[in-house]
C-alpha atoms as a PDB file:
ATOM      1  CA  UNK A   1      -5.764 -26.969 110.678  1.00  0.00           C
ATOM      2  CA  UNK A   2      -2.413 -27.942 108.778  1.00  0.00           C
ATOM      3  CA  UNK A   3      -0.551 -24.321 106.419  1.00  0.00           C
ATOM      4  CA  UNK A   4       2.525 -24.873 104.924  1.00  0.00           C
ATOM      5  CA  UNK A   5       5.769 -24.930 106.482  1.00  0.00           C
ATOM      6  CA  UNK A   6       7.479 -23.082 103.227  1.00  0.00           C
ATOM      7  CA  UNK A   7       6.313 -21.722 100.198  1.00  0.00           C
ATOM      8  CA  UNK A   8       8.388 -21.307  97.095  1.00  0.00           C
ATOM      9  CA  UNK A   9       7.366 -17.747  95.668  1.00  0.00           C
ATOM     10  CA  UNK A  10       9.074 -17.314  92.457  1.00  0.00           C
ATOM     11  CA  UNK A  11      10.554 -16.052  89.954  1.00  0.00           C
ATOM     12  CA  UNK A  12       8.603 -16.563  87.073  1.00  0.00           C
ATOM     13  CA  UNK A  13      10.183 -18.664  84.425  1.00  0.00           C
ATOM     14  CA  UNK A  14      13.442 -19.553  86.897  1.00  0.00           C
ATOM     15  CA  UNK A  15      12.792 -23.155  87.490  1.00  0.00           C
ATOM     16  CA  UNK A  16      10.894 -23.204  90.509  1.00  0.00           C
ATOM     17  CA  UNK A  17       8.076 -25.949  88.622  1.00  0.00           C
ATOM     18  CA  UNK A  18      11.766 -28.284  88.782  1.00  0.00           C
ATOM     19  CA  UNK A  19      12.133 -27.716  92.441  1.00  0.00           C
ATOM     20  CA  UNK A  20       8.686 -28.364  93.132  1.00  0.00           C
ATOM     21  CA  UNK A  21       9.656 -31.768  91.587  1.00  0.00           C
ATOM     22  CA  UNK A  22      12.578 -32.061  93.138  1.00  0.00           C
ATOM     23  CA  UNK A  23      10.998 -31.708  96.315  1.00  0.00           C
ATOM     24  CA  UNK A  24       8.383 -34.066  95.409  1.00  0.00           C
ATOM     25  CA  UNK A  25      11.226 -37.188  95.745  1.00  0.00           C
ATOM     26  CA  UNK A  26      11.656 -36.125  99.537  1.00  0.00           C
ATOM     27  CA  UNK A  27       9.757 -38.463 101.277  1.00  0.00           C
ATOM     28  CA  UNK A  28       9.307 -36.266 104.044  1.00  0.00           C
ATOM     29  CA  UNK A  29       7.862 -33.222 102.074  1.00  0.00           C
ATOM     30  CA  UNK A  30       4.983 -32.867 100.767  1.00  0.00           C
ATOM     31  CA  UNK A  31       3.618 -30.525  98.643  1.00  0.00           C
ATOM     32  CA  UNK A  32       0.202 -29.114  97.728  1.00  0.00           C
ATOM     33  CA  UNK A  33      -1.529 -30.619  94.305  1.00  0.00           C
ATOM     34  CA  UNK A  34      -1.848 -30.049  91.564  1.00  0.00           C
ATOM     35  CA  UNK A  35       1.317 -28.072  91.257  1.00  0.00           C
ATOM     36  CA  UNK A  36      -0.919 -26.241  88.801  1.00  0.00           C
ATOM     37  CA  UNK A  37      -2.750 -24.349  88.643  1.00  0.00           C
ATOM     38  CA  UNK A  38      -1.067 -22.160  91.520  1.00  0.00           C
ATOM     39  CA  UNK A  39      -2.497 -21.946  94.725  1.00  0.00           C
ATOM     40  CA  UNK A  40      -2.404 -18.377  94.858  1.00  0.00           C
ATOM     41  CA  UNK A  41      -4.194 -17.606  98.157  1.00  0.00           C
ATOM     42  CA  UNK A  42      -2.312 -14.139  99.096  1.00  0.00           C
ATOM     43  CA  UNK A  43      -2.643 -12.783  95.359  1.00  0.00           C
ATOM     44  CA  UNK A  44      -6.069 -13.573  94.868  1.00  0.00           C
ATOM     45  CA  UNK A  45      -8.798 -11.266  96.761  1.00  0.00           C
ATOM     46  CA  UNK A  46     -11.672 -13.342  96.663  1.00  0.00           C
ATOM     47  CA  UNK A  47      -9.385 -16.611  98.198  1.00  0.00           C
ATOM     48  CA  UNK A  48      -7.535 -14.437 100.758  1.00  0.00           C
ATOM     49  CA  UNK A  49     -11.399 -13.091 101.686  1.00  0.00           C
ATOM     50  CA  UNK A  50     -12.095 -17.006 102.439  1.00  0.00           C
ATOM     51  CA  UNK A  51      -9.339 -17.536 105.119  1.00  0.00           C
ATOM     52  CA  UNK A  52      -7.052 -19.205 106.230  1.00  0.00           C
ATOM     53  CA  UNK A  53      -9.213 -22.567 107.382  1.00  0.00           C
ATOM     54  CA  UNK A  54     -10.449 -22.161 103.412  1.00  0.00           C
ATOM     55  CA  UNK A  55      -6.814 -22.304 102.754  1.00  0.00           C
ATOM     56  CA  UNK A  56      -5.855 -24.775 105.045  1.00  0.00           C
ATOM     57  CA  UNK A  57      -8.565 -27.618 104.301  1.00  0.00           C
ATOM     58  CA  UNK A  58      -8.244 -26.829 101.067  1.00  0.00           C
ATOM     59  CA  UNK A  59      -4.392 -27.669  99.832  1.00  0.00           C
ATOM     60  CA  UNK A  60      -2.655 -28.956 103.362  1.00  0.00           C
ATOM     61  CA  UNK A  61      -4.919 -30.962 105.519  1.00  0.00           C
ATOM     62  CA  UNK A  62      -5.175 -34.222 103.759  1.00  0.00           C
ATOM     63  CA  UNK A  63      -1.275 -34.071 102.831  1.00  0.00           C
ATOM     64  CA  UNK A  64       0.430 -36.420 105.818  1.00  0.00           C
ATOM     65  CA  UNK A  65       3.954 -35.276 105.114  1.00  0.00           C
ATOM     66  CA  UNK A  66       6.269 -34.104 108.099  1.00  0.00           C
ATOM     67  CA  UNK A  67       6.856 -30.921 105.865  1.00  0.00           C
ATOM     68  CA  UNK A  68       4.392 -28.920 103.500  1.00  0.00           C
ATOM     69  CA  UNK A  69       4.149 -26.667 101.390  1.00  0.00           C
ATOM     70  CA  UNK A  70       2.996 -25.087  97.868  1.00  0.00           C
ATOM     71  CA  UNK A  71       4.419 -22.894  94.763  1.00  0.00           C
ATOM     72  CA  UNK A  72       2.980 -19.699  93.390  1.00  0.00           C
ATOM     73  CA  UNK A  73       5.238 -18.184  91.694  1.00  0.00           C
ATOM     74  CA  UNK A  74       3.567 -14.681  91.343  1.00  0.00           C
ATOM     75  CA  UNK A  75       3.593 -13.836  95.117  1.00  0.00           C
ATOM     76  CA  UNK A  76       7.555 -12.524  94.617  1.00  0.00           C
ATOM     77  CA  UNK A  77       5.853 -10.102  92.957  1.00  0.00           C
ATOM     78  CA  UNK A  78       3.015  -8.642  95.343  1.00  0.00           C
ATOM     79  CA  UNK A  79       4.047  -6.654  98.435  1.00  0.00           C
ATOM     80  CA  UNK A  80       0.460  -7.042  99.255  1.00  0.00           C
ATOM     81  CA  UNK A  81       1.456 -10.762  99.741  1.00  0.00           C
ATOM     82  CA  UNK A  82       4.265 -10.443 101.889  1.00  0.00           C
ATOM     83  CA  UNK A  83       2.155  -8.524 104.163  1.00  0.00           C
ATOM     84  CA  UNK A  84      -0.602 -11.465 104.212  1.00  0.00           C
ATOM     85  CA  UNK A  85       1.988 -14.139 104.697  1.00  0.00           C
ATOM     86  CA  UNK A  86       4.201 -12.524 107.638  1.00  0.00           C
ATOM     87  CA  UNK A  87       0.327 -11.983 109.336  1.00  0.00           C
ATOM     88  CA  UNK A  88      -0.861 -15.205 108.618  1.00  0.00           C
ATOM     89  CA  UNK A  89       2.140 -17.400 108.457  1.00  0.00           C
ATOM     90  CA  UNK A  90       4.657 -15.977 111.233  1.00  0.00           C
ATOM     91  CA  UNK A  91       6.888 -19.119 110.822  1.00  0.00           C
ATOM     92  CA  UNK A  92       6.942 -19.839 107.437  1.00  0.00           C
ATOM     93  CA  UNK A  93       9.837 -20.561 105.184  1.00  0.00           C
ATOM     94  CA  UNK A  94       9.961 -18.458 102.083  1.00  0.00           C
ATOM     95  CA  UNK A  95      11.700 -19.864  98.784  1.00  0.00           C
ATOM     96  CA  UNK A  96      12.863 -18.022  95.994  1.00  0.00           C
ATOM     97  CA  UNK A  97      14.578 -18.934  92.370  1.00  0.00           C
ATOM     98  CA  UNK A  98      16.042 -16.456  90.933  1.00  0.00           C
ATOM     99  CA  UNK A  99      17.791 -16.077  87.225  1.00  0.00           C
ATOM    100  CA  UNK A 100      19.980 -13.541  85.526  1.00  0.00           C
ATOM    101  CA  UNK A 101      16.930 -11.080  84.744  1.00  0.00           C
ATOM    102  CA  UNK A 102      18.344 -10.481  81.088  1.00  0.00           C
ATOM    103  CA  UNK A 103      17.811 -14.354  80.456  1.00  0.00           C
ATOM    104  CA  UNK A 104      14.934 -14.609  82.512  1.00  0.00           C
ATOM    105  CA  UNK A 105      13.377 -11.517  80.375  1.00  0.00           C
ATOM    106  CA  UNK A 106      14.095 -12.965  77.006  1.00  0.00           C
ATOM    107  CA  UNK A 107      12.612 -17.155  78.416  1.00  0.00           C
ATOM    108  CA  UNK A 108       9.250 -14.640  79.724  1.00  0.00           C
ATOM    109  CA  UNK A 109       9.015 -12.957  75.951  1.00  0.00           C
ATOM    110  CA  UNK A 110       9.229 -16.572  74.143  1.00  0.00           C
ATOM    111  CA  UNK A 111       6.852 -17.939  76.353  1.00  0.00           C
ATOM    112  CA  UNK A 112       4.870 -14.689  75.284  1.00  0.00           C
ATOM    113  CA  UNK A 113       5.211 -15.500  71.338  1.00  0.00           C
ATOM    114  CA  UNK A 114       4.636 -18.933  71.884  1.00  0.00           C
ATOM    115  CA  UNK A 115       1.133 -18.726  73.270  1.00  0.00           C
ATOM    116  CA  UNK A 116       0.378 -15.984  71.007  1.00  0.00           C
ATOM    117  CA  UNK A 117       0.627 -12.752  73.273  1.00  0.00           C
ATOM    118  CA  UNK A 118       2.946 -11.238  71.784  1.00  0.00           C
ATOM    119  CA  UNK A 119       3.627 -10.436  68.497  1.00  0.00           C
ATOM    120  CA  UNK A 120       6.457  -7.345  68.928  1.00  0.00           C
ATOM    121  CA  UNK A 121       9.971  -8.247  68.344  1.00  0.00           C
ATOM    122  CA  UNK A 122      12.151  -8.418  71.668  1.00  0.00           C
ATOM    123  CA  UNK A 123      13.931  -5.101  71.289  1.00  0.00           C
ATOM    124  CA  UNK A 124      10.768  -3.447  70.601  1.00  0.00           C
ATOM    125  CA  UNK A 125       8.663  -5.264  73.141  1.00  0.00           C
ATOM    126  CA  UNK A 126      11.561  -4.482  75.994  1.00  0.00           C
ATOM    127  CA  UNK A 127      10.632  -0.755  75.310  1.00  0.00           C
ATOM    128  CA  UNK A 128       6.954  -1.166  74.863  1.00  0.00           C
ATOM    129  CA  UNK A 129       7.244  -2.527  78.455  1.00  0.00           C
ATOM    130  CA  UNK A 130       6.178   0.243  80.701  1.00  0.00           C
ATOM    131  CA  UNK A 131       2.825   1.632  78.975  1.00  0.00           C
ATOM    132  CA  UNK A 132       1.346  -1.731  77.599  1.00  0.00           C
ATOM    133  CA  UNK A 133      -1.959  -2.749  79.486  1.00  0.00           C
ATOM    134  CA  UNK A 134      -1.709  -6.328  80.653  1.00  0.00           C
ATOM    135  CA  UNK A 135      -4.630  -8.262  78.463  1.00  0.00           C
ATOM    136  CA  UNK A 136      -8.226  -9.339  80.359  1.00  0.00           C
ATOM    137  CA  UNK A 137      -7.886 -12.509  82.123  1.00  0.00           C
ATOM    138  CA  UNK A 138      -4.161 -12.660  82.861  1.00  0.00           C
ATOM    139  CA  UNK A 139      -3.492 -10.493  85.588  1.00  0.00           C
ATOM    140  CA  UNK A 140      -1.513 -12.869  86.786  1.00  0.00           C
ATOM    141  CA  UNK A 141      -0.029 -14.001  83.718  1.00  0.00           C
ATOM    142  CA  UNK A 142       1.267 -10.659  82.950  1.00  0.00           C
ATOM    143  CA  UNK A 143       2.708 -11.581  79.567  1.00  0.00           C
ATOM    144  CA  UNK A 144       4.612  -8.406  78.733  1.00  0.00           C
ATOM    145  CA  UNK A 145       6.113  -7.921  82.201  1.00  0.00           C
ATOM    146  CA  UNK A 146       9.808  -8.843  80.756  1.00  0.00           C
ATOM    147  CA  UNK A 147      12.017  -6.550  82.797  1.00  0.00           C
ATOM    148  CA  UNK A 148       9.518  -5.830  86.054  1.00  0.00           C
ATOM    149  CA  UNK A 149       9.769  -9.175  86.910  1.00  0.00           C
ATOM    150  CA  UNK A 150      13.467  -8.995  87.184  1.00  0.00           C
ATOM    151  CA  UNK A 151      14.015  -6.136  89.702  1.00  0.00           C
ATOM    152  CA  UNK A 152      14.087  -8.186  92.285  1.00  0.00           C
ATOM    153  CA  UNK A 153      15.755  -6.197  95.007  1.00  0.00           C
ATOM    154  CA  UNK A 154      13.101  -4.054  95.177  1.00  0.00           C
ATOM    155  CA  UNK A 155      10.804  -6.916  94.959  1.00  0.00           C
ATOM    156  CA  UNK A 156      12.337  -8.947  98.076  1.00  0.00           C
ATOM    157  CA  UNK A 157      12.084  -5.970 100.361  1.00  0.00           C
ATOM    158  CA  UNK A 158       8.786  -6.187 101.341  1.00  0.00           C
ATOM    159  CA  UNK A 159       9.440  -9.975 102.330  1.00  0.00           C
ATOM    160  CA  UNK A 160      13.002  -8.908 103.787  1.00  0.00           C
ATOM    161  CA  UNK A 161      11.794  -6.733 106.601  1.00  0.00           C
ATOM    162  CA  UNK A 162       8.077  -8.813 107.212  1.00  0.00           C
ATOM    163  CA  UNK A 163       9.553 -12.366 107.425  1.00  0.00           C
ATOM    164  CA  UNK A 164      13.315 -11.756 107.422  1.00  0.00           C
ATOM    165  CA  UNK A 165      16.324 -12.905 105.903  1.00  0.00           C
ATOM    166  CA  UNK A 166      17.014 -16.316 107.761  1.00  0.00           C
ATOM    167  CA  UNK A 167      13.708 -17.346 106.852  1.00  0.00           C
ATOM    168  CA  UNK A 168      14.026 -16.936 103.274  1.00  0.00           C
ATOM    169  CA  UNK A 169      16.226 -18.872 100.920  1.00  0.00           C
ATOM    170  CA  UNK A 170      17.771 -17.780  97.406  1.00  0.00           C
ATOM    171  CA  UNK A 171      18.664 -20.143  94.851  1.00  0.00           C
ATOM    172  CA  UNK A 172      19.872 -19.072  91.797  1.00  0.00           C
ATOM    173  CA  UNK A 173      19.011 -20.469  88.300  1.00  0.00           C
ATOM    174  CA  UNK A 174      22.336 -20.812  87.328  1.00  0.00           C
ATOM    175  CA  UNK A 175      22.891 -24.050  90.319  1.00  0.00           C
ATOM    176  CA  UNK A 176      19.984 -25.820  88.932  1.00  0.00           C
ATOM    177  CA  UNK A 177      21.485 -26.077  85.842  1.00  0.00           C
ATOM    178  CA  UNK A 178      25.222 -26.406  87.007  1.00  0.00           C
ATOM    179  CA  UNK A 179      25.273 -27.823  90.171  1.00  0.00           C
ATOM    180  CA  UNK A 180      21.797 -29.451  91.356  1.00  0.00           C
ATOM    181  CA  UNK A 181      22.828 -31.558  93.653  1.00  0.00           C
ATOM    182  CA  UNK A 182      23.902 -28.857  96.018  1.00  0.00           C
ATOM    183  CA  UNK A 183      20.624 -26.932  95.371  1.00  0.00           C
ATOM    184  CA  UNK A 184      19.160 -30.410  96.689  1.00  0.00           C
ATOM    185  CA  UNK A 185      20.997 -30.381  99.847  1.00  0.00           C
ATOM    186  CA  UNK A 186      20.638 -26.384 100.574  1.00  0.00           C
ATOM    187  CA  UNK A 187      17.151 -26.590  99.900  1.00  0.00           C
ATOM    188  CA  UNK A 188      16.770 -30.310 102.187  1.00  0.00           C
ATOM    189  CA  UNK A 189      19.027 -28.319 105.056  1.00  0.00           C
ATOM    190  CA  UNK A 190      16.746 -24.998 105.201  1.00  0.00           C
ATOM    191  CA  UNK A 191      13.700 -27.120 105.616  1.00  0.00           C
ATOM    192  CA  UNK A 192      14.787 -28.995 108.240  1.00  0.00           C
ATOM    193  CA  UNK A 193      14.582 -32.795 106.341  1.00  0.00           C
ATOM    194  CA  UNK A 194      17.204 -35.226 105.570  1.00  0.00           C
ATOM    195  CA  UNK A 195      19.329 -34.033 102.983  1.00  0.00           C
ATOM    196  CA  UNK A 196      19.324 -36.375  99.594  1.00  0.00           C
ATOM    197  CA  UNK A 197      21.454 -34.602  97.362  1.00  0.00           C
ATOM    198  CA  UNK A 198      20.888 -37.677  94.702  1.00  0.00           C
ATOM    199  CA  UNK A 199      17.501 -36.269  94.315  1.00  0.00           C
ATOM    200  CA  UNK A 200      18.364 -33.950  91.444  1.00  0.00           C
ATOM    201  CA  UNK A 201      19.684 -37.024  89.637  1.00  0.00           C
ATOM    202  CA  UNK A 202      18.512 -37.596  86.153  1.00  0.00           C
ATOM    203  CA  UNK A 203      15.698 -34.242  86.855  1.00  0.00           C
ATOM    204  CA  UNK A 204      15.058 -32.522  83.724  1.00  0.00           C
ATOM    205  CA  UNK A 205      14.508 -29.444  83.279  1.00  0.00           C
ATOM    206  CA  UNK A 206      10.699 -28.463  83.478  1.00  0.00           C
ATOM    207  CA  UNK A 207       8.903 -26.171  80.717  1.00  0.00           C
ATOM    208  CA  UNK A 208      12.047 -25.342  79.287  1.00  0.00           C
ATOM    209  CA  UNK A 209      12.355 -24.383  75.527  1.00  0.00           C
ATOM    210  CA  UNK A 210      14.576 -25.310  72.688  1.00  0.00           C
ATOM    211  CA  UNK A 211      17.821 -22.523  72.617  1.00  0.00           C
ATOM    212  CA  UNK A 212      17.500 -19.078  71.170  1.00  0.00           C
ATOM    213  CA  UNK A 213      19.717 -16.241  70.427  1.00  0.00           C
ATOM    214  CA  UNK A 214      18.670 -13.157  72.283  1.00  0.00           C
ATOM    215  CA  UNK A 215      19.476 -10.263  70.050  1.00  0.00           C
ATOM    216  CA  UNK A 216      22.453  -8.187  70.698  1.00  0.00           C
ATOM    217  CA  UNK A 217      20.647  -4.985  71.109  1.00  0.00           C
ATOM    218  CA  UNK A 218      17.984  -6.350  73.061  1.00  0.00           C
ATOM    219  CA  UNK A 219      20.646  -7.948  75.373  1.00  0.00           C
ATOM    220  CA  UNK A 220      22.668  -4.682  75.870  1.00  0.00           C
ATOM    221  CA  UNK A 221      20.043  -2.801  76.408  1.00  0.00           C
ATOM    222  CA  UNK A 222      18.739  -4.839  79.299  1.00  0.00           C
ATOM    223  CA  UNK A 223      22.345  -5.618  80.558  1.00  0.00           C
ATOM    224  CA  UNK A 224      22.820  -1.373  80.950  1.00  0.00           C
ATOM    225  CA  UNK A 225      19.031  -1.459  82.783  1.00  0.00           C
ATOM    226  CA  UNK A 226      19.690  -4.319  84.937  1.00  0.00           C
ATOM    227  CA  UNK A 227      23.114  -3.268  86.507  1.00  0.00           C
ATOM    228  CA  UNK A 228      22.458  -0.758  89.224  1.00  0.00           C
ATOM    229  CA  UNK A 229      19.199  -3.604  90.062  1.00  0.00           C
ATOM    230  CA  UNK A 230      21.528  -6.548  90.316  1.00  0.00           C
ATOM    231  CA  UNK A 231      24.333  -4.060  92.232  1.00  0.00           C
ATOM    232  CA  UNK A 232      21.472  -3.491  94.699  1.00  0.00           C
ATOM    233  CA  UNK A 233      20.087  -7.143  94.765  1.00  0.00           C
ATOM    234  CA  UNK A 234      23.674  -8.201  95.924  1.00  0.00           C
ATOM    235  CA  UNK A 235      23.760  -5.917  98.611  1.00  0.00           C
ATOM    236  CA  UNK A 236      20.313  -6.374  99.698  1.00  0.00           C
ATOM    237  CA  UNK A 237      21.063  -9.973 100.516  1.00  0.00           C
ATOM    238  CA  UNK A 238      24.169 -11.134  99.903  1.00  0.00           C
ATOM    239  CA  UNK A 239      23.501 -13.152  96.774  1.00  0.00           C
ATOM    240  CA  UNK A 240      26.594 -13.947  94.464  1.00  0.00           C
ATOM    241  CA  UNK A 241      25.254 -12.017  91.310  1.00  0.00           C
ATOM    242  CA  UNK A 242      28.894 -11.796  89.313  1.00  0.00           C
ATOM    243  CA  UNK A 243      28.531 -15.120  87.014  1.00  0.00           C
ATOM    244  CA  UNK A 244      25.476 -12.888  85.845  1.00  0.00           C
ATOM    245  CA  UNK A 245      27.241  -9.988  84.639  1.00  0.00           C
ATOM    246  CA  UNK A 246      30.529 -11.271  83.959  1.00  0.00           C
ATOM    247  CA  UNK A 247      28.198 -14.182  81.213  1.00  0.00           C
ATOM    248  CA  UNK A 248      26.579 -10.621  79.758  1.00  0.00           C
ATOM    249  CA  UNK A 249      30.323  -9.498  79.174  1.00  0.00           C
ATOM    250  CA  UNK A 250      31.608 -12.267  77.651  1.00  0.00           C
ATOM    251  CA  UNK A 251      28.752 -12.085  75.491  1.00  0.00           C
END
């Protein structure tokens, strides 16, 4: 019976579909398929219910790589999941990309208007937030979940003290778009394969959408509920968070 040896967890709309292809160049990793949709074993009652030898011959066994693994982006945001992972997977490598939550708020609410969800304007949407009812059939989706997603201190806690800090790796959204061939070898180095930093050559962003400006109030407003989140984020683990706030000053 073959489970993964990492599994990137999120954030939602951070790039974490481009490191799955990034990942898919190694040719010692291999990775569960299709990329989507999502395995989502520890999120989903009825597949957790199955077990772990569902799980197993399910995404890993017939993959031949010296490393494995799978993507589900929504497990970041389940405490119930880290639970079910540090139980099930004691030595598993946890993965997550995460983006300035201001940007990563306003990417989530386009995504939102472009597949019809939402039809508030940002500003109004942002404080709509807390008391909207996520719609039937995407509980996992959770279209309107623009700032929730992005407190992700208090979302990393729960894997922090079940599976530990050295086992879990940060990347930030900002490399992948500035300096990718370091998130190549710092991803390569934490799972233990060859690093091939020329991976991330010529890799496109994946999903992405056509620019936007974010409207000022919208992005001030976030920016004020974001900063004691990010403050505590940094301390939590140590993750460079300044390029974040010093880009929502110079803005």
């Amino acid at each position: 019976m073959r489970t993964p040896d990492f599994i990137i967890g999120g954030a939602p709309r951070s790039g974490t579909t481009w490191l799955c292809h990034l990942l898919a160049r190694h040719p010692e990793i291999g990775l569960a398929r299709p990329i989507a949709p999502e395995p989502k074993f520890f999120i989903v009652d009825d597949l957790y219910r199955r077990g772990v030898a569902h799980y197993a011959e399910r995404w890993f066994d017939r993959l031949t790589a010296r490393v494995v693994g799978e993507k589900s982006t929504n497990y970041l945001e389940s405490a119930e999941a880290a639970g079910r992972i540090a139980q099930t997977l004691p030595r598993v490598r946890l993965i997550f990309v995460l983006r300035d939550p201001v940007e990563r708020a306003f990417s989530n609410y386009r995504w939102s208007r472009a597949h019809g969800h939402e039809r508030l304007d940002f500003i109004d949407a942002i404080a709509a937030e807390p008391g909207r009812a996520t719609p039937d059939g995407m509980r996992y989706a959770r279209p309107f979940a623009y700032a929730a997603r992005g407190m992700y201190a208090a979302l990393l806690r729960p894997y922090l003290a079940g599976i530990g800090r050295d086992r879990i790796l940060l990347i930030r959204f900002d490399d992948i778009a500035g300096a990718a061939n370091n998130v190549a070898s710092a991803v390569h180095g934490f799972l233990g394969v060859a690093a091939r930093p020329g991976d991330a050559d010529g890799l496109a962003p994946v999903n992405g959408a056509a620019s936007a400006a974010m409207p000022a109030q919208a992005s001030a407003r976030l920016a004020a509920m974001f900063a004691v989140p990010d403050r505590a984020l940094a301390a939590l683990t140590g993750l460079d968070v300044s390029g974040w706030t010093s880009q929502r000053h110079a803005t």
